[in-house]
Protein backbone atom coordinates (compact mmCIF):
# COMPACT_ATOMS: atom_id res chain seq x y z
CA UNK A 1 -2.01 -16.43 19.48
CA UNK A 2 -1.82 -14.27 22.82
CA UNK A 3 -5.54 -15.58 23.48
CA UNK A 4 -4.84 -18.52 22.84
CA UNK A 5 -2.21 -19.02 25.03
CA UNK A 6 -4.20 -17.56 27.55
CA UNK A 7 -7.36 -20.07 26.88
CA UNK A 8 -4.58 -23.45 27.43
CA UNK A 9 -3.10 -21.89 30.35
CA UNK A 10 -6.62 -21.37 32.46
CA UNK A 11 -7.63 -24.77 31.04
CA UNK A 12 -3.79 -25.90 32.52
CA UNK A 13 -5.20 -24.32 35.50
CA UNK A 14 -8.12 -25.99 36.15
CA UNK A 15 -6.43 -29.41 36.37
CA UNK A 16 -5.39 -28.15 39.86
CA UNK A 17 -9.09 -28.67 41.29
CA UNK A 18 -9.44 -32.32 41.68
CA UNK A 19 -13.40 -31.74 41.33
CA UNK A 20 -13.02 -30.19 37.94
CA UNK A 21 -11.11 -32.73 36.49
CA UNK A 22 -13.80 -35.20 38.07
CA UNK A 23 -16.10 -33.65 35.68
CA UNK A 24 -14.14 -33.71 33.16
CA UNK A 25 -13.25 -36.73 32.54
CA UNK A 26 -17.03 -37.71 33.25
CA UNK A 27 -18.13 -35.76 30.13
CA UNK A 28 -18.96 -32.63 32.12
CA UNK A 29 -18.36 -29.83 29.53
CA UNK A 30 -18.91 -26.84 31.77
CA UNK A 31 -14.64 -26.40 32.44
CA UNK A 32 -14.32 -25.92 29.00
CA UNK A 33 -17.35 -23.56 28.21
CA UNK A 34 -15.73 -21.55 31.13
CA UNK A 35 -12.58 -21.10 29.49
CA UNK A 36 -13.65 -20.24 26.11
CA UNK A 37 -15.82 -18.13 27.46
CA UNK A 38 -12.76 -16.08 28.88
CA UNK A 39 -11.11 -16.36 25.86
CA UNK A 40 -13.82 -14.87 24.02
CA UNK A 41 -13.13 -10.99 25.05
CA UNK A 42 -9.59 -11.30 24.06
CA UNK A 43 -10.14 -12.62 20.43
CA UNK A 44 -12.76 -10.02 19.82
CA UNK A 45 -10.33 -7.23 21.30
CA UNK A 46 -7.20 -8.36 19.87
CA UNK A 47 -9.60 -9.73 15.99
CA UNK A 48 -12.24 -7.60 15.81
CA UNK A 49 -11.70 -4.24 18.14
CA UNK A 50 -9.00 -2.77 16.22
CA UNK A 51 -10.80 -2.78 13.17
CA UNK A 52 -14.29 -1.19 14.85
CA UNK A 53 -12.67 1.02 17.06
CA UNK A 54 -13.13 4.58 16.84
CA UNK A 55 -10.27 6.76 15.25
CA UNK A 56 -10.32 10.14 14.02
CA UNK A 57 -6.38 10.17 13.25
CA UNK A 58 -3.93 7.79 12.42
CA UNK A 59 -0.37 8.52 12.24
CA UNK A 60 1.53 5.79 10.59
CA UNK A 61 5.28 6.78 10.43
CA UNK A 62 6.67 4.15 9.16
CA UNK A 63 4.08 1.87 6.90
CA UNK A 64 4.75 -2.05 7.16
CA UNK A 65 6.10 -4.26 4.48
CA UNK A 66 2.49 -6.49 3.33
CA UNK A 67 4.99 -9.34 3.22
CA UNK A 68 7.43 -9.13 5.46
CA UNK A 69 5.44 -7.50 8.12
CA UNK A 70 8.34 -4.86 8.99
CA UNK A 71 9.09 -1.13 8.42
CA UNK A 72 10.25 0.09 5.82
CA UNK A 73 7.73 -0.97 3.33
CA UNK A 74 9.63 -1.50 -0.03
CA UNK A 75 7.54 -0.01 -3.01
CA UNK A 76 8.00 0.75 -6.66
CA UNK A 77 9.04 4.28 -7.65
CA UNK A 78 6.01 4.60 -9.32
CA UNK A 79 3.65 4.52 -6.21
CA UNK A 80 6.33 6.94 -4.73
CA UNK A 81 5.53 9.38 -7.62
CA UNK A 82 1.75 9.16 -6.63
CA UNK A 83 2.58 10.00 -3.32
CA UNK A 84 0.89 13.33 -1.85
CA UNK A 85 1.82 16.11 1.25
CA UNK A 86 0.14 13.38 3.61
CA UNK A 87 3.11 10.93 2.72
CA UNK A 88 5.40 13.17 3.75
CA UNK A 89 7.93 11.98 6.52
CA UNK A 90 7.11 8.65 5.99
CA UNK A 91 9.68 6.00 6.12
CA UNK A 92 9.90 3.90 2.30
CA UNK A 93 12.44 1.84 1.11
CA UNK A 94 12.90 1.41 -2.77
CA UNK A 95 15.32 -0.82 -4.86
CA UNK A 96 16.40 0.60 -8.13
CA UNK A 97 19.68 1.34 -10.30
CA UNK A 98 21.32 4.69 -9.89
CA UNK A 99 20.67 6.32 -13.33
CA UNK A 100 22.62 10.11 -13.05
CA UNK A 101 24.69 12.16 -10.00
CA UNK A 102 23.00 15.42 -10.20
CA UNK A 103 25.23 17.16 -7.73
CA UNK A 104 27.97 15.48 -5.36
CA UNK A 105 30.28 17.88 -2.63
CA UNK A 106 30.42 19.31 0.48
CA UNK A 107 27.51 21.99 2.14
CA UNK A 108 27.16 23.73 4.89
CA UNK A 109 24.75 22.59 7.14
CA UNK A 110 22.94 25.34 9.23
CA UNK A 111 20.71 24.89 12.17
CA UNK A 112 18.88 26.86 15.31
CA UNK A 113 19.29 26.09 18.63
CA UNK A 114 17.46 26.92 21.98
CA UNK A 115 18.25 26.75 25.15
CA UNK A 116 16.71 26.50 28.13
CA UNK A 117 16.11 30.57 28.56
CA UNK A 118 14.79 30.51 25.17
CA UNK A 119 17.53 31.91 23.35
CA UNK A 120 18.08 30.75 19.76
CA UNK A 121 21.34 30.24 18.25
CA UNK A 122 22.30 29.73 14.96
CA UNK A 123 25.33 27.07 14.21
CA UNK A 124 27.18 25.88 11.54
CA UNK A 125 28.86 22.75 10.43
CA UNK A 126 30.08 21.26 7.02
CA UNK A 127 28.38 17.99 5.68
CA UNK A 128 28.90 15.67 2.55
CA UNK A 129 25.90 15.62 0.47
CA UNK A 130 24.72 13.88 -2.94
CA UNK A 131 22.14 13.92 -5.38
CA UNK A 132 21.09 11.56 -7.24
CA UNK A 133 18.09 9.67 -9.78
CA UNK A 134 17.18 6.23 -8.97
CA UNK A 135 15.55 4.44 -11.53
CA UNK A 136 13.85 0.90 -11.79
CA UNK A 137 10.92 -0.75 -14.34
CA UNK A 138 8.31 1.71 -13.09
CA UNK A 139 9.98 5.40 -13.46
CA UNK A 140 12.87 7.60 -11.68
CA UNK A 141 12.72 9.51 -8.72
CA UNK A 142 15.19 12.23 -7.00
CA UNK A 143 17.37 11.03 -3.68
CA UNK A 144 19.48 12.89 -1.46
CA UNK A 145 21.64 12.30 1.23
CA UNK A 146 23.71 14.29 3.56
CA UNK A 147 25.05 14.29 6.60
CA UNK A 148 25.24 11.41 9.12
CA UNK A 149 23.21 9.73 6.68
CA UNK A 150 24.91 9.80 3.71
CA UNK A 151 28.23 8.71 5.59
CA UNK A 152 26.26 5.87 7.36
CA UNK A 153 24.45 4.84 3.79
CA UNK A 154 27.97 4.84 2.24
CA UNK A 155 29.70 2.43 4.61
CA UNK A 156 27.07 0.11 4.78
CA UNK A 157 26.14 -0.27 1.18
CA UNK A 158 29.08 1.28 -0.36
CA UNK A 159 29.56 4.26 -2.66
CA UNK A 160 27.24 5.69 -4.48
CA UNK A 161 27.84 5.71 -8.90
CA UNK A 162 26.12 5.50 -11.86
CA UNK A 163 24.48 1.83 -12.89
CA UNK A 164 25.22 0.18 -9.38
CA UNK A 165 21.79 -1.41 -8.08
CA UNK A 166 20.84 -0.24 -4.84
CA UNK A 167 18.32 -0.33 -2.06
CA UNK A 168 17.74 2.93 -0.66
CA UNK A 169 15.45 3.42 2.31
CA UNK A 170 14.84 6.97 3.69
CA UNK A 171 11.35 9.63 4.06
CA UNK A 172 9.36 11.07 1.41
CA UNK A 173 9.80 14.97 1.04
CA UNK A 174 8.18 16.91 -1.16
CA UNK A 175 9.54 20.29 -2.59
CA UNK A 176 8.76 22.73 -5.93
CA UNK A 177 9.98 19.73 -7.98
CA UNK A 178 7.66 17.34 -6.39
CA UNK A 179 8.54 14.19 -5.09
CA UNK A 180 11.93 12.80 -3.49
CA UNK A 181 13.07 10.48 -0.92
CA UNK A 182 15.95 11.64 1.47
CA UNK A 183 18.40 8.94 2.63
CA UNK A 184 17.96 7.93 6.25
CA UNK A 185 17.25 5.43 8.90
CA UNK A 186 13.61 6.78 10.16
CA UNK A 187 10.89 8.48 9.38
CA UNK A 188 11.53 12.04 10.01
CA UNK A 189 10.21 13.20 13.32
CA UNK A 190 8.19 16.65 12.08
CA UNK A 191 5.60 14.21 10.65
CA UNK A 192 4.10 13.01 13.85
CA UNK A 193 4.73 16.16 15.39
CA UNK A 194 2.77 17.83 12.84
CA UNK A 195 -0.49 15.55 13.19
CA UNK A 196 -0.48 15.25 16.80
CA UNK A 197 -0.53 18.94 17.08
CA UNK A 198 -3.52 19.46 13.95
CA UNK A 199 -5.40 16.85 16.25
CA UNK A 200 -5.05 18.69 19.69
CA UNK A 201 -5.84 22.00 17.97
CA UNK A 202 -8.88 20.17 16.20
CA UNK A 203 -9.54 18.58 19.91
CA UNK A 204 -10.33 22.61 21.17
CA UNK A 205 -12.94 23.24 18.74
CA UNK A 206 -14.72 19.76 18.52
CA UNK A 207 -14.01 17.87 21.72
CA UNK A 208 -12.34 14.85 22.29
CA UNK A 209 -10.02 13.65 19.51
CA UNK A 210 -8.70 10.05 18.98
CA UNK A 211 -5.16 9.49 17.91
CA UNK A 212 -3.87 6.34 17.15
CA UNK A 213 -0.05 6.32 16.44
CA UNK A 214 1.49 3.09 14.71
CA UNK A 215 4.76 1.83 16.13
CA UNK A 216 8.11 1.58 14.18
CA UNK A 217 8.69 -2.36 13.80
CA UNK A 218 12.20 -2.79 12.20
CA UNK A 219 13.95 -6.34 11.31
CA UNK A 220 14.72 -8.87 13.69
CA UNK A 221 11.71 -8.06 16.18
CA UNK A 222 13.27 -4.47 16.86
CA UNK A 223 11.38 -1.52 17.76
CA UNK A 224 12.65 2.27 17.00
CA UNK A 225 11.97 4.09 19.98
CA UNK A 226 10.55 7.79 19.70
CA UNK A 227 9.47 10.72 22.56
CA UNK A 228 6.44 12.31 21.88
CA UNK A 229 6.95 15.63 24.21
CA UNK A 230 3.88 17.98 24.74
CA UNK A 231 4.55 22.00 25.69
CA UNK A 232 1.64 23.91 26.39
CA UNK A 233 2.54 27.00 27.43
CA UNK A 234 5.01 26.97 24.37
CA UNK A 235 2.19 25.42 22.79
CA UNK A 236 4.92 23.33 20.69
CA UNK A 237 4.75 19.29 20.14
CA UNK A 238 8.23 18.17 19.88
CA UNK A 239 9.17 14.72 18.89
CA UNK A 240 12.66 13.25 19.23
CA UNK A 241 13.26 9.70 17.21
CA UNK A 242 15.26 7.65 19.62
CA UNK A 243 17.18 3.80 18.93
């Protein structure tokens, strides 16, 4: 649509040369060849280029709905299930009725910090979590929630029991038990940072290395921002998921 937009508006254009639109309206065709001729490198960029152009990785956070055309992608819990390690962090939603409450109270969440000297500190803060299996037609899968998250999930979509029908939307994890999906509103960050630092340490050994990174399109035309933040001497790729 972009090109073709483009193609009316130089064609608009031309109507502004009185000598043109002599020809024209003569039957000379050559104002028209003109501008499809410019049009031509945009279709085959914008059709064609994407599909032909060289890649060697592609980090999709967040995959797109096929019919909606918007993250999160909702899938059956059996194509979770099938899910592998290079799934992990990616941002799913699922629909499903909550089938058992493994474990509901209240952790303690612990976490580093570092400043800017370098020096790491350890701090401590008490969060609401919940466990729980979600099943539907296809198979159950483990979900958990804490935090922010949980709190958010629960006063948008209300609490969280036994044979209430909910759509859940958070990132695959995987742990000794295999598959789960943790409640939140993104894809978690440590996925991208993980690839884009495999492809700059591939990048040393073979040479230039091509990363493509998919944007985050949510509903409504809205776009979750995210920092991609490169350290070199710490030799570190952070990544900080934004609005």
């Amino acid at each position: 649509m972009r090109g073709f937009t483009h193609y009316i508006s130089g064609l608009a254009a031309v109507t502004f040369f009185p000598a043109l639109v002599a020809d024209l309206r003569m039957g000379v065709p050559i104002p028209v060849i003109a501008a499809a001729a410019a049009y031509l490198p945009d279709f085959i960029d914008f059709k064609f280029g994407k599909f032909l152009s060289r890649r060697d990785y592609e980090i999709d956070p967040a995959p797109w709905d096929d019919k909606k055309h918007y993250a999160p992608k909702l899938v059956k819990i059996a194509e979770l299930s099938e899910m592998s390690e290079k799934n992990r962090y990616q941002f799913f939603a699922v629909q499903g009725k909550v089938s058992e409450i493994v474990k509901k109270g209240e952790d303690t969440l612990v976490f580093k910090m570092v400043d800017e000297n370098g020096n790491v500190k350890t701090a401590e803060r008490p969060c609401r979590s919940i466990v729980f299996k979600l099943t539907d037609e296809t198979g159950t899968i483990t979900v958990e929630a804490f935090g922010e998250d949980y709190e958010f999930f629960e006063e948008e979509f209300g609490e969280i029991a036994v044979g209430k029908e909910m759509l859940v939307f958070g990132y695959v994890d995987v742990d000794g038990d295999g598959i789960k999906l943790v409640v939140s509103d993104a894809p978690h960050p440590q996925g991208i940072a993980e690839a884009i630092a495999k492809a700059i340490e591939e990048a040393y050994e073979k040479g230039e290395t091509i990363v493509k990174i998919h944007n985050i399109r949510l509903p409504g035309d809205v776009y979750r921002q995210f920092i991609i933040h490169l350290d070199p001497p710490k030799r570190e790729v952070r990544v900080e998921m934004g609005p």
